[in-house]
C-alpha atoms as a PDB file:
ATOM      1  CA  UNK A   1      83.932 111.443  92.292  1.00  0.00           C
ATOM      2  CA  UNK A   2      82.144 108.278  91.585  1.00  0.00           C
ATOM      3  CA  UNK A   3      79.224 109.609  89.469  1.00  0.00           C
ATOM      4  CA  UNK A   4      81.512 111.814  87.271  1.00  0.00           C
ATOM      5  CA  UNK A   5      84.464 109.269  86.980  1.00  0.00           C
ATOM      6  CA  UNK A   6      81.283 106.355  86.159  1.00  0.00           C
ATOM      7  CA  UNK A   7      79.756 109.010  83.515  1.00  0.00           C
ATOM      8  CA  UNK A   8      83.087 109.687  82.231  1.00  0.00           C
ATOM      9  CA  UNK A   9      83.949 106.404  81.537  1.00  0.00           C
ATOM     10  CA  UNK A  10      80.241 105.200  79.973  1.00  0.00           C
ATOM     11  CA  UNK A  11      80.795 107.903  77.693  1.00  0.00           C
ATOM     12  CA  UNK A  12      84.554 106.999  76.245  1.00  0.00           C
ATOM     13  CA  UNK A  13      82.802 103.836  75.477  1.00  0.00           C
ATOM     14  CA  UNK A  14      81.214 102.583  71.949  1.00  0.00           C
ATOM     15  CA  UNK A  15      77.645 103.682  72.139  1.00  0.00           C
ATOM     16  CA  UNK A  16      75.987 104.544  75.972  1.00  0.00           C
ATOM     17  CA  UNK A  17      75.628 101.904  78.616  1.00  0.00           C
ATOM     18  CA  UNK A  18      75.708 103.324  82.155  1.00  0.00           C
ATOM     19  CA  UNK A  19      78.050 101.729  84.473  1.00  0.00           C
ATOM     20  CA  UNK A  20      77.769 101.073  88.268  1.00  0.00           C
ATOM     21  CA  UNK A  21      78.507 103.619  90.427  1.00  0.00           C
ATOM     22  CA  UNK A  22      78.158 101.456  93.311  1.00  0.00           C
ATOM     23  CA  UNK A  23      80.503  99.123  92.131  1.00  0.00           C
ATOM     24  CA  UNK A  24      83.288 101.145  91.540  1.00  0.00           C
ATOM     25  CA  UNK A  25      82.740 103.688  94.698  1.00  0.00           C
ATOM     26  CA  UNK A  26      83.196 100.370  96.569  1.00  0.00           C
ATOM     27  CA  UNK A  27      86.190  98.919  95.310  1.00  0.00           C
ATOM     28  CA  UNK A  28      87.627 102.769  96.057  1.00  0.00           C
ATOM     29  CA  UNK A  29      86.950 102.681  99.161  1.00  0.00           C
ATOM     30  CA  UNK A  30      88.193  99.377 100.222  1.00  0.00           C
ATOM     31  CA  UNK A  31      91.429 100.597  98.128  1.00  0.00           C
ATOM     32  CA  UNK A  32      91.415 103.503 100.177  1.00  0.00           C
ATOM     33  CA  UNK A  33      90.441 101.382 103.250  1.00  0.00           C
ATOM     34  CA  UNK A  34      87.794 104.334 103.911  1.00  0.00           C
ATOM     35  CA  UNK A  35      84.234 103.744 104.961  1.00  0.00           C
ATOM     36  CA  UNK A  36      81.322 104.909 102.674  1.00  0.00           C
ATOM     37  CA  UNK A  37      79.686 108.091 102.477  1.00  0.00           C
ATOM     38  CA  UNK A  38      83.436 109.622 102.855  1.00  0.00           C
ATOM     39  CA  UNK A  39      84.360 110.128  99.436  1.00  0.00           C
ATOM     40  CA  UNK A  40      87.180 108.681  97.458  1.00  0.00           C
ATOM     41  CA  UNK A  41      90.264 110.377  95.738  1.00  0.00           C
ATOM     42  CA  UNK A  42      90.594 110.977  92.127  1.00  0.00           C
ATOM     43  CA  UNK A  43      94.457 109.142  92.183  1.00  0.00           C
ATOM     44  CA  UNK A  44      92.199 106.239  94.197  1.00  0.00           C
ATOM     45  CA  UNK A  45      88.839 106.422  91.537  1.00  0.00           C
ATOM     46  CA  UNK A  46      91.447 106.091  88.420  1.00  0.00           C
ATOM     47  CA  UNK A  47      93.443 103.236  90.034  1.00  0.00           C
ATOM     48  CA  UNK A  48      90.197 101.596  90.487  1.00  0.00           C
ATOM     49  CA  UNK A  49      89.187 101.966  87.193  1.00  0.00           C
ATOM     50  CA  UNK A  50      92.410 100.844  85.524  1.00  0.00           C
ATOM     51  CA  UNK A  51      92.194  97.569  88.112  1.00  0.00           C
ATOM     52  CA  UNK A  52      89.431  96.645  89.094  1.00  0.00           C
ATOM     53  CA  UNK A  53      86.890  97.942  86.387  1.00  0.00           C
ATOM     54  CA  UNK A  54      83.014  98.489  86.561  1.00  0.00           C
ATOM     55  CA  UNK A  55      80.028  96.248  85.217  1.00  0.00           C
ATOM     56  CA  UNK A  56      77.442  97.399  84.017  1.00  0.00           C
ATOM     57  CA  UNK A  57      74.446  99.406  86.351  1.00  0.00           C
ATOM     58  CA  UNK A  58      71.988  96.472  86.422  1.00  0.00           C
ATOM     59  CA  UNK A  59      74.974  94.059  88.165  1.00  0.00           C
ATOM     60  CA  UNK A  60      75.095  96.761  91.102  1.00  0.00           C
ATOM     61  CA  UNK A  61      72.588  99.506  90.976  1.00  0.00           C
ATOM     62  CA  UNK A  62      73.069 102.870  92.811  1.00  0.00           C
ATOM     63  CA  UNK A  63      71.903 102.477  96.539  1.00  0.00           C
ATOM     64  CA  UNK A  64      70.073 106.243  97.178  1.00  0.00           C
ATOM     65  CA  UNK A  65      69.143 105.633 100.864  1.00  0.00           C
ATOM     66  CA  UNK A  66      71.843 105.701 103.581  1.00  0.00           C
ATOM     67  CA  UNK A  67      72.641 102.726 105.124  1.00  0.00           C
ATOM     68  CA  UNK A  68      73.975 101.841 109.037  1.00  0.00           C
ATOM     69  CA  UNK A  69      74.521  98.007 108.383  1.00  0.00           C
ATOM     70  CA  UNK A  70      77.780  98.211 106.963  1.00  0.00           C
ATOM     71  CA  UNK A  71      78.446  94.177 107.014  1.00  0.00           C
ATOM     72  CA  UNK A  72      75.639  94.341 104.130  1.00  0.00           C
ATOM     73  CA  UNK A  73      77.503  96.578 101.942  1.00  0.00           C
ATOM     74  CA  UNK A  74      78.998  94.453  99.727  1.00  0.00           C
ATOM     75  CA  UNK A  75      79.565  93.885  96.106  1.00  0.00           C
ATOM     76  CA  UNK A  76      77.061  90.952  94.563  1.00  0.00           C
ATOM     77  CA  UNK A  77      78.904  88.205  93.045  1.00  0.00           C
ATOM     78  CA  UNK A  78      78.850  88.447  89.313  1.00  0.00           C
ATOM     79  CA  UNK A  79      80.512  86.589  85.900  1.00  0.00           C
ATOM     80  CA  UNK A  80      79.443  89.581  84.034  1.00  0.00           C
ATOM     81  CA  UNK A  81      82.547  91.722  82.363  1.00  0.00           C
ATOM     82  CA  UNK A  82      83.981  94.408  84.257  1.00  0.00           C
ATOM     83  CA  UNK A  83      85.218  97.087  82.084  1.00  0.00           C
ATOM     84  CA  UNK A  84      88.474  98.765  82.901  1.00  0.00           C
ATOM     85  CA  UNK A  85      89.919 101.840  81.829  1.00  0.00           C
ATOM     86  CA  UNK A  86      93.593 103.691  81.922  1.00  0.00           C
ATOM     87  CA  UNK A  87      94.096 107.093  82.287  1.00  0.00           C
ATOM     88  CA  UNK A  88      96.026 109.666  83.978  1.00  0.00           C
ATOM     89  CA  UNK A  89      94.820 113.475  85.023  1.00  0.00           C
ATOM     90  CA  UNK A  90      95.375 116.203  83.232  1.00  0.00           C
ATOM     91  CA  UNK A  91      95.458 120.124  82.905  1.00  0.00           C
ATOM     92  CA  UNK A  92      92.415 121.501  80.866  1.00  0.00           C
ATOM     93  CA  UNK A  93      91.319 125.083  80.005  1.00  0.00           C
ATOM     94  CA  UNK A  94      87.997 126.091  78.940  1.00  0.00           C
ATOM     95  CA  UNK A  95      90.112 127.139  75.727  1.00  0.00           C
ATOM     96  CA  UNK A  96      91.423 123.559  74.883  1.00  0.00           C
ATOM     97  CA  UNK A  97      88.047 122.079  75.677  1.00  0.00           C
ATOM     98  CA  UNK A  98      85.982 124.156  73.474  1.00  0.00           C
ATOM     99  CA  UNK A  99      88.545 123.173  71.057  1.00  0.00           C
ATOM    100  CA  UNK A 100      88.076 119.456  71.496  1.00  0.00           C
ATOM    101  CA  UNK A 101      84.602 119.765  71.422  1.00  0.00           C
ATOM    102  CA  UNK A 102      84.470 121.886  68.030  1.00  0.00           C
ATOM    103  CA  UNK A 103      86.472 119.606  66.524  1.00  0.00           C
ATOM    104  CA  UNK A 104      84.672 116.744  67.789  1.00  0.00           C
ATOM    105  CA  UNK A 105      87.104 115.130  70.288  1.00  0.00           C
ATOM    106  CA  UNK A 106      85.206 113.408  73.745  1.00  0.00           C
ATOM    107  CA  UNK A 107      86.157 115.729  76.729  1.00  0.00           C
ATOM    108  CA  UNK A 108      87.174 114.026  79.862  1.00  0.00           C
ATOM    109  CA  UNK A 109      88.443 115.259  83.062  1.00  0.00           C
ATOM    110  CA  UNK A 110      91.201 112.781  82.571  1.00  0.00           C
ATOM    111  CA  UNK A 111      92.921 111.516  79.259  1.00  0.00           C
ATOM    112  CA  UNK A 112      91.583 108.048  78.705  1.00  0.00           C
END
């Protein structure tokens, strides 16, 4: 949820700048009051978005290897801009996405 909603949200921006995945998969889960490597929601990922944002992937970059220390798992303090996006889920069909896409529309797993 936290690569695709990060990816999603990079790409309704001007131009490409990845955003961090960390950062936002750990503001979900302390929404969600889950631990990490669960998984978050998509109502919870969206929420996050619209509140608490995402900086850019150099502030927070992904962390590949699993981790047991989870007092270390933290968020690093940053003035950098956290961008924040609204959107809500919708229904799609291959049909209406193939028609957003011919007609030259971004395609998002959510309207944002």
């Amino acid at each position: 949820m936290a690569f695709a909603a990060s990816d999603a949200h990079a790409g309704a921006r001007l131009g490409w700048e990845p955003l961090s995945v960390e950062w936002v998969y750990y503001h979900a889960l302390k929404r969600d009051g889950a631990l990490p490597h669960v998984g978050v929601r998509l109502s919870t990922m969206l929420a996050t978005l619209r509140d608490d944002g995402q900086p850019a992937e150099p502030v927070w970059p992904y962390i590949a290897n699993l981790f047991t220390d989870l007092t270390a798992y933290a968020p690093p303090s940053t003035t950098e801009p956290c961008y924040r996006r609204d959107s809500e889920p919708t229904a799609a069909t291959v049909e209406g996405i193939i028609g957003a896409l011919n007609q030259d529309r971004p395609v998002l797993f959510t309207m944002w």
